[in-house]
C-alpha atoms as a PDB file:
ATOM      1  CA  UNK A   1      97.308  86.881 103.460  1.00  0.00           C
ATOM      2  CA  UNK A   2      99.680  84.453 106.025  1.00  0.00           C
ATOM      3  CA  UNK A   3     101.420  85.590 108.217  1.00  0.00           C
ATOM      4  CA  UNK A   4     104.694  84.130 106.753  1.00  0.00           C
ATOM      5  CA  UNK A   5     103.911  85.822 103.985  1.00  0.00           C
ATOM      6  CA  UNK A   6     104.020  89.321 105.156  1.00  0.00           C
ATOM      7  CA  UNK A   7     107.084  88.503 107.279  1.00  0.00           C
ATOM      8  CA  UNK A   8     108.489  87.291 103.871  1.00  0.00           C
ATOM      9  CA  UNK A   9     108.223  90.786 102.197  1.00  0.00           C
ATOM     10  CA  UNK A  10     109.170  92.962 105.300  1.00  0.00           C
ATOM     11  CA  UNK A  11     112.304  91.207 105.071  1.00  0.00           C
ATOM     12  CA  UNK A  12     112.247  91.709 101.634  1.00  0.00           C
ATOM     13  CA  UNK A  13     111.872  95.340 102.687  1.00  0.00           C
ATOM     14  CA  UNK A  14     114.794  95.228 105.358  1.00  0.00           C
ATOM     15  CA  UNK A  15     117.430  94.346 102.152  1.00  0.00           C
ATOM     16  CA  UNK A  16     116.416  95.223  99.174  1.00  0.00           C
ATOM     17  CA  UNK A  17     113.398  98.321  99.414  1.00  0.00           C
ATOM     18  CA  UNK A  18     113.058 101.455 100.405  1.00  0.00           C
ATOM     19  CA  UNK A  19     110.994 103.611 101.929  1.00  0.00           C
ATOM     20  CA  UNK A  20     110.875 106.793 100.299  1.00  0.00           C
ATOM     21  CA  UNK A  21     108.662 110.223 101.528  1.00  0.00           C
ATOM     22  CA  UNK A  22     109.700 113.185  99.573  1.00  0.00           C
ATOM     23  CA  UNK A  23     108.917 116.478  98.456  1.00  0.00           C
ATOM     24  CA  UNK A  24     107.783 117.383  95.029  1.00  0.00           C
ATOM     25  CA  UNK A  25     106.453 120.548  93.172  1.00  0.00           C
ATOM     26  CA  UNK A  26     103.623 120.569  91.795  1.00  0.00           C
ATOM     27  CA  UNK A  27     101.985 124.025  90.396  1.00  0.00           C
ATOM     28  CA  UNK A  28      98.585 122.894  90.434  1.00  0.00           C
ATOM     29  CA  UNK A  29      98.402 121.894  94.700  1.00  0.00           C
ATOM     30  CA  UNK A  30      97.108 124.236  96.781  1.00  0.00           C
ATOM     31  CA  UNK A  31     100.699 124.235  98.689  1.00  0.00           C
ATOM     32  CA  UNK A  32     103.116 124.296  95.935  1.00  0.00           C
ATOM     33  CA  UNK A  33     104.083 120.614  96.517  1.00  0.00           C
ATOM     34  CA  UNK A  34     103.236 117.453  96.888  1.00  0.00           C
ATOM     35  CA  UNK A  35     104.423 114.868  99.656  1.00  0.00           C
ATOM     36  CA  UNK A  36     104.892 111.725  97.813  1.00  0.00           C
ATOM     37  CA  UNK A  37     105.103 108.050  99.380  1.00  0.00           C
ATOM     38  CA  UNK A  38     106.762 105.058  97.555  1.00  0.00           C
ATOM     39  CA  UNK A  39     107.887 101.832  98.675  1.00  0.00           C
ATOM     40  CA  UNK A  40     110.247 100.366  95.911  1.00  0.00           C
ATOM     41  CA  UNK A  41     111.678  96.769  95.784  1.00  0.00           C
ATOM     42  CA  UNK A  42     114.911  96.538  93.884  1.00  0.00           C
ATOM     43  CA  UNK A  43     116.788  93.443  92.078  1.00  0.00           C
ATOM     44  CA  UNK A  44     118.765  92.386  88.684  1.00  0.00           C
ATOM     45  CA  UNK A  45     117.532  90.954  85.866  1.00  0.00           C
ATOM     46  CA  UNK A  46     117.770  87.648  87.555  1.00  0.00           C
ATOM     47  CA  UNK A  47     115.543  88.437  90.481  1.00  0.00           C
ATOM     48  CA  UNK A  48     112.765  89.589  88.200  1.00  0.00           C
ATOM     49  CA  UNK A  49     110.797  86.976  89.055  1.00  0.00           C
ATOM     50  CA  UNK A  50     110.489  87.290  92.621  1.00  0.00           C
ATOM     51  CA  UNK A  51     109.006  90.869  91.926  1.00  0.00           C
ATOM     52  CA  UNK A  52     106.990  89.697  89.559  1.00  0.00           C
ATOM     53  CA  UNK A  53     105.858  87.125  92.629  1.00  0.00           C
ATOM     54  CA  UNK A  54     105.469  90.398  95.186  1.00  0.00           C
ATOM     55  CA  UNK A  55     103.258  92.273  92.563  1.00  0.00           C
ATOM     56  CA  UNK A  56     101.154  89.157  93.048  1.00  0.00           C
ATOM     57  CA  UNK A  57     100.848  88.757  96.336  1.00  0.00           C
ATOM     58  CA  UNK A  58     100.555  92.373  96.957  1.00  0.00           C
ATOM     59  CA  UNK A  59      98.198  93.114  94.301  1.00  0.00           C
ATOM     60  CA  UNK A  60      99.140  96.612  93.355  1.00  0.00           C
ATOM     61  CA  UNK A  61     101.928  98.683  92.375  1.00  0.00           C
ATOM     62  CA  UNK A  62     104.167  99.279  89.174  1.00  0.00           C
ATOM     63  CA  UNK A  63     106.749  96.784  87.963  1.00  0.00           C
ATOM     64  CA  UNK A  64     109.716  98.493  85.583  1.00  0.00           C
ATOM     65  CA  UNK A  65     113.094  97.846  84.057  1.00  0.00           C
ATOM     66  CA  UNK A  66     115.345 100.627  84.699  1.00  0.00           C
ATOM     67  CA  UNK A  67     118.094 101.825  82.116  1.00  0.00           C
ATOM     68  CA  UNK A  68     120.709 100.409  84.312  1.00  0.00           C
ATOM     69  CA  UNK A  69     119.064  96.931  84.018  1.00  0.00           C
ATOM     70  CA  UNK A  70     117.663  96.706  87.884  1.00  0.00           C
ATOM     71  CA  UNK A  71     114.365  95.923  88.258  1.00  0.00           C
ATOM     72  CA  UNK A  72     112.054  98.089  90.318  1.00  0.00           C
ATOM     73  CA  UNK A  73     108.556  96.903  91.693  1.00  0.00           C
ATOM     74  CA  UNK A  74     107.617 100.435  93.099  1.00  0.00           C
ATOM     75  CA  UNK A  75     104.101 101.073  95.297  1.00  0.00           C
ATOM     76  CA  UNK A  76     102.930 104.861  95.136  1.00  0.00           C
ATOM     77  CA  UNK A  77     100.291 106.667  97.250  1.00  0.00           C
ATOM     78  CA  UNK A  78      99.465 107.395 100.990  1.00  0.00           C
ATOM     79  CA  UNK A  79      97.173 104.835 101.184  1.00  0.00           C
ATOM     80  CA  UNK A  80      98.516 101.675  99.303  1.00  0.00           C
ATOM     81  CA  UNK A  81     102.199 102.703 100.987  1.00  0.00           C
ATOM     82  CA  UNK A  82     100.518 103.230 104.657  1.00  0.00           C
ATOM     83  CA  UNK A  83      98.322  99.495 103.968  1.00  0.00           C
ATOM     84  CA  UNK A  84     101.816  97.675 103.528  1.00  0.00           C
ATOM     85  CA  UNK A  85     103.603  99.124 106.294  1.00  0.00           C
ATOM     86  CA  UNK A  86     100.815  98.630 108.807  1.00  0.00           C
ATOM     87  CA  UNK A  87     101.009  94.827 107.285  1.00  0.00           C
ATOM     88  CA  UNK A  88     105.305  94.571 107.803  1.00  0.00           C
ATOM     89  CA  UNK A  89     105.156  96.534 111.151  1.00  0.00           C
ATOM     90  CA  UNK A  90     105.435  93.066 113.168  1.00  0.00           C
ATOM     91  CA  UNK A  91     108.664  91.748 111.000  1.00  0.00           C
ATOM     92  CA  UNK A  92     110.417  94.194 110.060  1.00  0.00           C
ATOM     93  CA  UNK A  93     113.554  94.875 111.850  1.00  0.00           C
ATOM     94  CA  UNK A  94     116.113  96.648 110.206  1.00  0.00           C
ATOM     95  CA  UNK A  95     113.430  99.572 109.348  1.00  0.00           C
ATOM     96  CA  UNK A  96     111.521  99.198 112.322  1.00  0.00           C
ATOM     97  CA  UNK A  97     112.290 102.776 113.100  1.00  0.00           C
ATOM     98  CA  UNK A  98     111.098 104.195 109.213  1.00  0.00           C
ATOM     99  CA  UNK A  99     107.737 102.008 109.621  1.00  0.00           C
ATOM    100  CA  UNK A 100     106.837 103.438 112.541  1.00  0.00           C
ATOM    101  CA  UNK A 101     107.863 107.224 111.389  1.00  0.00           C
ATOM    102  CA  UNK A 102     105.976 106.803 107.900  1.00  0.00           C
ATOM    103  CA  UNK A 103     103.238 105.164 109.358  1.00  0.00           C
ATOM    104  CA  UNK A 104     102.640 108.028 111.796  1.00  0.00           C
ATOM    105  CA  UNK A 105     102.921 110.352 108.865  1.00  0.00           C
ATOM    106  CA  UNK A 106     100.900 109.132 106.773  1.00  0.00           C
ATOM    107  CA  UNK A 107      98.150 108.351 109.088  1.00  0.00           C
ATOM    108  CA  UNK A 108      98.486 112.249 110.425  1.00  0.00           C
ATOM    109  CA  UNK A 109      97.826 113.270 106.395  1.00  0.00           C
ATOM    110  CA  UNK A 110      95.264 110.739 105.789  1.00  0.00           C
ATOM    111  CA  UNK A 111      93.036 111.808 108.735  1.00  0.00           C
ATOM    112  CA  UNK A 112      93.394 115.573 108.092  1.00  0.00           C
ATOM    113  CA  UNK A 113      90.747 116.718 105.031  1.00  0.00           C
ATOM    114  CA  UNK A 114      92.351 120.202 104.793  1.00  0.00           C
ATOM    115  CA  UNK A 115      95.769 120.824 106.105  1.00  0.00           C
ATOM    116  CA  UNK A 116      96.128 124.506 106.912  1.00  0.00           C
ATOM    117  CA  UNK A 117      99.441 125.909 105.425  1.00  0.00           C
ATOM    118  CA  UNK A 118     101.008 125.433 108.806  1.00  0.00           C
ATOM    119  CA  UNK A 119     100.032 121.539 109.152  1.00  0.00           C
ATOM    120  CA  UNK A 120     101.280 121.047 105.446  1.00  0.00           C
ATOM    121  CA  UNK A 121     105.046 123.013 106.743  1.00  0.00           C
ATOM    122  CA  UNK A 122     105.001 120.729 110.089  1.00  0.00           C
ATOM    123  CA  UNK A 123     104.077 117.401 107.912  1.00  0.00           C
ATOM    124  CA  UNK A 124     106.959 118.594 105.407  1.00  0.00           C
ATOM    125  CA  UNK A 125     109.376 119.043 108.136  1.00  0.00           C
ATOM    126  CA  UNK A 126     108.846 115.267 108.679  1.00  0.00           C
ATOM    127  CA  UNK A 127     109.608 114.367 105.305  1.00  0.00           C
ATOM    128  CA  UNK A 128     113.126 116.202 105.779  1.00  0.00           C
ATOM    129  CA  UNK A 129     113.534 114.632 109.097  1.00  0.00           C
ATOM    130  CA  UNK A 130     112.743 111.076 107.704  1.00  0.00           C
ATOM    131  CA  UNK A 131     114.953 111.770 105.104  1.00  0.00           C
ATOM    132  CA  UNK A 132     117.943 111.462 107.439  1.00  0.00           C
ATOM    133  CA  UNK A 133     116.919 108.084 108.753  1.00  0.00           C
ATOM    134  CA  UNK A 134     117.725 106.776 104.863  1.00  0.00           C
ATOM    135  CA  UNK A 135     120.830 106.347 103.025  1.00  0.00           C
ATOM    136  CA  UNK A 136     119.588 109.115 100.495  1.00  0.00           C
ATOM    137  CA  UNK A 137     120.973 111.283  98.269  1.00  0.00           C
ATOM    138  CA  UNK A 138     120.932 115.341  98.747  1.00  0.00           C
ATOM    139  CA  UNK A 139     117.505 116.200  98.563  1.00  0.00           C
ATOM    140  CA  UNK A 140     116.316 118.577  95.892  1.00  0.00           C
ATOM    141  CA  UNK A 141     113.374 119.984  97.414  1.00  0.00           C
ATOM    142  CA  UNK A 142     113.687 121.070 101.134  1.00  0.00           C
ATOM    143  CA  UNK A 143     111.131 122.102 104.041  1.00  0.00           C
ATOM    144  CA  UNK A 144     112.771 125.879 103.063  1.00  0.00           C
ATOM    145  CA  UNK A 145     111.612 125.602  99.476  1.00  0.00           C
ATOM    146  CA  UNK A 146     107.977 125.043 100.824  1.00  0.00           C
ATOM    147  CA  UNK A 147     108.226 127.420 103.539  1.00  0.00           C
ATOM    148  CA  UNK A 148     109.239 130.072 100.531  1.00  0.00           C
ATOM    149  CA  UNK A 149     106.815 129.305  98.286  1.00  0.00           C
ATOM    150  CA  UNK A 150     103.844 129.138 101.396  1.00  0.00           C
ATOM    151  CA  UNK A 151     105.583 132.484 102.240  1.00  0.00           C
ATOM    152  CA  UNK A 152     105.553 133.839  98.393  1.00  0.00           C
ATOM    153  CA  UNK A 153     101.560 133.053  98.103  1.00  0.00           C
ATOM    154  CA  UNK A 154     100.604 134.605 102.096  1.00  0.00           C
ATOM    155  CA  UNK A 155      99.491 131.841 103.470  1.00  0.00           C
ATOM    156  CA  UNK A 156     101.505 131.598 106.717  1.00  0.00           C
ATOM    157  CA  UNK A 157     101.146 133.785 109.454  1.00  0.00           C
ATOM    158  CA  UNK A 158     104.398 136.355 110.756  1.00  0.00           C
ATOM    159  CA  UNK A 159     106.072 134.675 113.227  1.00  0.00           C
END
Protein backbone atom coordinates (compact mmCIF):
# COMPACT_ATOMS: atom_id res chain seq x y z
CA UNK A 1 0.00 0.00 0.00
CA UNK A 2 1.44 3.98 -0.40
CA UNK A 3 2.83 5.46 1.84
CA UNK A 4 0.21 8.32 1.94
CA UNK A 5 -2.03 5.90 2.46
CA UNK A 6 -0.94 4.52 5.71
CA UNK A 7 -0.14 8.05 6.93
CA UNK A 8 -3.85 8.67 5.95
CA UNK A 9 -5.25 6.06 8.47
CA UNK A 10 -2.70 6.67 11.37
CA UNK A 11 -4.13 9.98 11.39
CA UNK A 12 -7.28 8.54 11.13
CA UNK A 13 -6.11 6.67 14.23
CA UNK A 14 -4.75 9.89 16.08
CA UNK A 15 -8.72 11.37 16.03
CA UNK A 16 -11.08 9.13 15.71
CA UNK A 17 -9.67 5.21 16.89
CA UNK A 18 -8.58 3.61 19.57
CA UNK A 19 -6.36 1.36 20.67
CA UNK A 20 -7.78 -0.95 23.00
CA UNK A 21 -5.76 -4.10 25.05
CA UNK A 22 -7.92 -5.49 27.71
CA UNK A 23 -8.61 -8.21 29.90
CA UNK A 24 -11.34 -10.71 29.46
CA UNK A 25 -12.51 -14.03 31.14
CA UNK A 26 -12.71 -16.71 29.50
CA UNK A 27 -13.34 -20.28 31.36
CA UNK A 28 -12.03 -22.33 28.72
CA UNK A 29 -8.03 -20.54 28.59
CA UNK A 30 -5.58 -22.11 30.33
CA UNK A 31 -5.17 -18.67 32.47
CA UNK A 32 -8.64 -17.72 33.19
CA UNK A 33 -8.51 -14.82 30.66
CA UNK A 34 -7.90 -13.69 27.63
CA UNK A 35 -5.82 -10.49 26.54
CA UNK A 36 -7.75 -9.06 23.76
CA UNK A 37 -6.43 -6.44 21.04
CA UNK A 38 -8.79 -4.16 18.98
CA UNK A 39 -8.22 -1.20 17.01
CA UNK A 40 -11.70 0.51 16.41
CA UNK A 41 -12.40 3.50 14.04
CA UNK A 42 -15.39 5.52 15.08
CA UNK A 43 -17.82 8.04 13.04
CA UNK A 44 -21.72 9.03 12.48
CA UNK A 45 -23.88 7.90 10.12
CA UNK A 46 -22.46 10.39 7.75
CA UNK A 47 -18.89 9.19 7.88
CA UNK A 48 -19.94 5.66 7.05
CA UNK A 49 -18.44 5.78 4.02
CA UNK A 50 -15.02 6.54 4.81
CA UNK A 51 -15.05 3.26 6.98
CA UNK A 52 -16.49 1.52 4.54
CA UNK A 53 -13.26 3.01 2.38
CA UNK A 54 -10.70 1.81 5.45
CA UNK A 55 -12.26 -1.77 5.45
CA UNK A 56 -11.06 -1.61 1.86
CA UNK A 57 -7.91 -0.56 1.99
CA UNK A 58 -7.17 -2.50 5.03
CA UNK A 59 -8.73 -5.61 4.00
CA UNK A 60 -9.91 -7.03 7.25
CA UNK A 61 -11.84 -6.27 10.20
CA UNK A 62 -15.64 -5.88 11.21
CA UNK A 63 -17.78 -2.94 10.14
CA UNK A 64 -21.08 -2.30 12.60
CA UNK A 65 -23.78 0.19 13.43
CA UNK A 66 -24.00 0.69 17.03
CA UNK A 67 -27.41 1.36 18.91
CA UNK A 68 -26.39 4.87 19.42
CA UNK A 69 -26.09 5.33 15.60
CA UNK A 70 -21.98 5.62 15.45
CA UNK A 71 -20.40 3.58 13.22
CA UNK A 72 -17.59 1.30 14.31
CA UNK A 73 -15.01 -0.36 11.84
CA UNK A 74 -13.30 -2.50 14.64
CA UNK A 75 -9.93 -4.87 13.85
CA UNK A 76 -9.58 -7.84 16.46
CA UNK A 77 -6.60 -10.17 17.09
CA UNK A 78 -2.81 -9.97 18.00
CA UNK A 79 -1.80 -10.35 14.74
CA UNK A 80 -4.10 -8.25 12.36
CA UNK A 81 -3.92 -5.35 15.37
CA UNK A 82 0.12 -5.74 15.68
CA UNK A 83 0.26 -5.71 11.30
CA UNK A 84 -1.49 -2.16 11.40
CA UNK A 85 0.41 -0.62 14.04
CA UNK A 86 3.79 -1.72 12.71
CA UNK A 87 2.25 -0.05 9.29
CA UNK A 88 1.10 3.62 11.30
CA UNK A 89 4.28 3.56 13.52
CA UNK A 90 5.99 6.27 11.10
CA UNK A 91 2.75 8.79 11.17
CA UNK A 92 1.25 8.56 13.93
CA UNK A 93 1.73 11.24 16.40
CA UNK A 94 -0.74 11.76 18.86
CA UNK A 95 -0.48 7.84 19.85
CA UNK A 96 2.99 7.52 19.15
CA UNK A 97 3.47 6.48 22.71
CA UNK A 98 0.35 3.52 22.59
CA UNK A 99 1.97 2.18 19.16
CA UNK A 100 5.03 1.68 20.48
CA UNK A 101 3.63 0.10 23.98
CA UNK A 102 1.11 -2.30 22.03
CA UNK A 103 3.47 -3.10 19.56
CA UNK A 104 5.99 -4.28 22.16
CA UNK A 105 3.21 -6.25 23.71
CA UNK A 106 2.02 -7.87 21.28
CA UNK A 107 5.19 -8.85 19.70
CA UNK A 108 6.36 -10.21 23.42
CA UNK A 109 2.89 -12.59 23.20
CA UNK A 110 3.27 -13.46 19.67
CA UNK A 111 6.85 -14.80 20.04
CA UNK A 112 6.17 -16.72 23.29
CA UNK A 113 4.36 -20.40 22.37
CA UNK A 114 3.58 -21.07 26.08
CA UNK A 115 3.51 -18.29 28.54
CA UNK A 116 4.17 -19.69 31.99
CA UNK A 117 1.56 -18.33 34.54
CA UNK A 118 4.09 -15.74 35.55
CA UNK A 119 4.73 -14.33 31.83
CA UNK A 120 0.82 -14.31 31.33
CA UNK A 121 0.62 -11.98 35.10
CA UNK A 122 3.70 -9.71 33.78
CA UNK A 123 1.99 -9.39 30.08
CA UNK A 124 -1.40 -8.58 32.05
CA UNK A 125 0.21 -6.04 34.14
CA UNK A 126 0.86 -4.27 30.78
CA UNK A 127 -2.56 -4.31 29.75
CA UNK A 128 -3.43 -2.37 33.14
CA UNK A 129 -0.54 -0.13 32.63
CA UNK A 130 -1.57 0.67 28.96
CA UNK A 131 -4.81 1.18 30.15
CA UNK A 132 -3.78 4.45 31.81
CA UNK A 133 -2.23 5.87 28.68
CA UNK A 134 -6.15 5.91 27.24
CA UNK A 135 -9.03 7.97 28.06
CA UNK A 136 -10.87 4.70 29.32
CA UNK A 137 -13.42 3.91 31.42
CA UNK A 138 -12.90 1.89 34.93
CA UNK A 139 -11.77 -1.31 33.93
CA UNK A 140 -13.75 -4.38 34.86
CA UNK A 141 -11.21 -6.92 34.88
CA UNK A 142 -7.87 -6.03 36.66
CA UNK A 143 -4.20 -7.62 36.83
CA UNK A 144 -5.67 -8.66 40.66
CA UNK A 145 -8.56 -10.60 39.17
CA UNK A 146 -5.94 -12.70 37.15
CA UNK A 147 -3.49 -12.87 39.81
CA UNK A 148 -6.62 -14.47 41.99
CA UNK A 149 -7.79 -16.70 39.72
CA UNK A 150 -3.79 -17.92 38.69
CA UNK A 151 -3.62 -18.05 42.55
CA UNK A 152 -7.15 -20.05 42.96
CA UNK A 153 -5.92 -22.86 40.26
CA UNK A 154 -1.84 -23.11 41.86
CA UNK A 155 -0.18 -22.07 39.23
CA UNK A 156 2.06 -19.30 40.63
CA UNK A 157 4.76 -19.84 42.83
CA UNK A 158 4.77 -18.23 46.86
CA UNK A 159 6.39 -15.22 46.73
Amino acid sequence: MEETRWAYIAGFLDGDGSIILQLKPRADYRFGFQIKSTISFFQSAQGKEVLSWLRETIGYGRLRERNDGIWEYNIEGWQPVLTLLRNVRPYVVAKKVQVAVAIALLEDMLQTVRPTPEQFLEWAQRVESYQTLNYSKKRKYTVQDVKRFLSSKGLLSPP
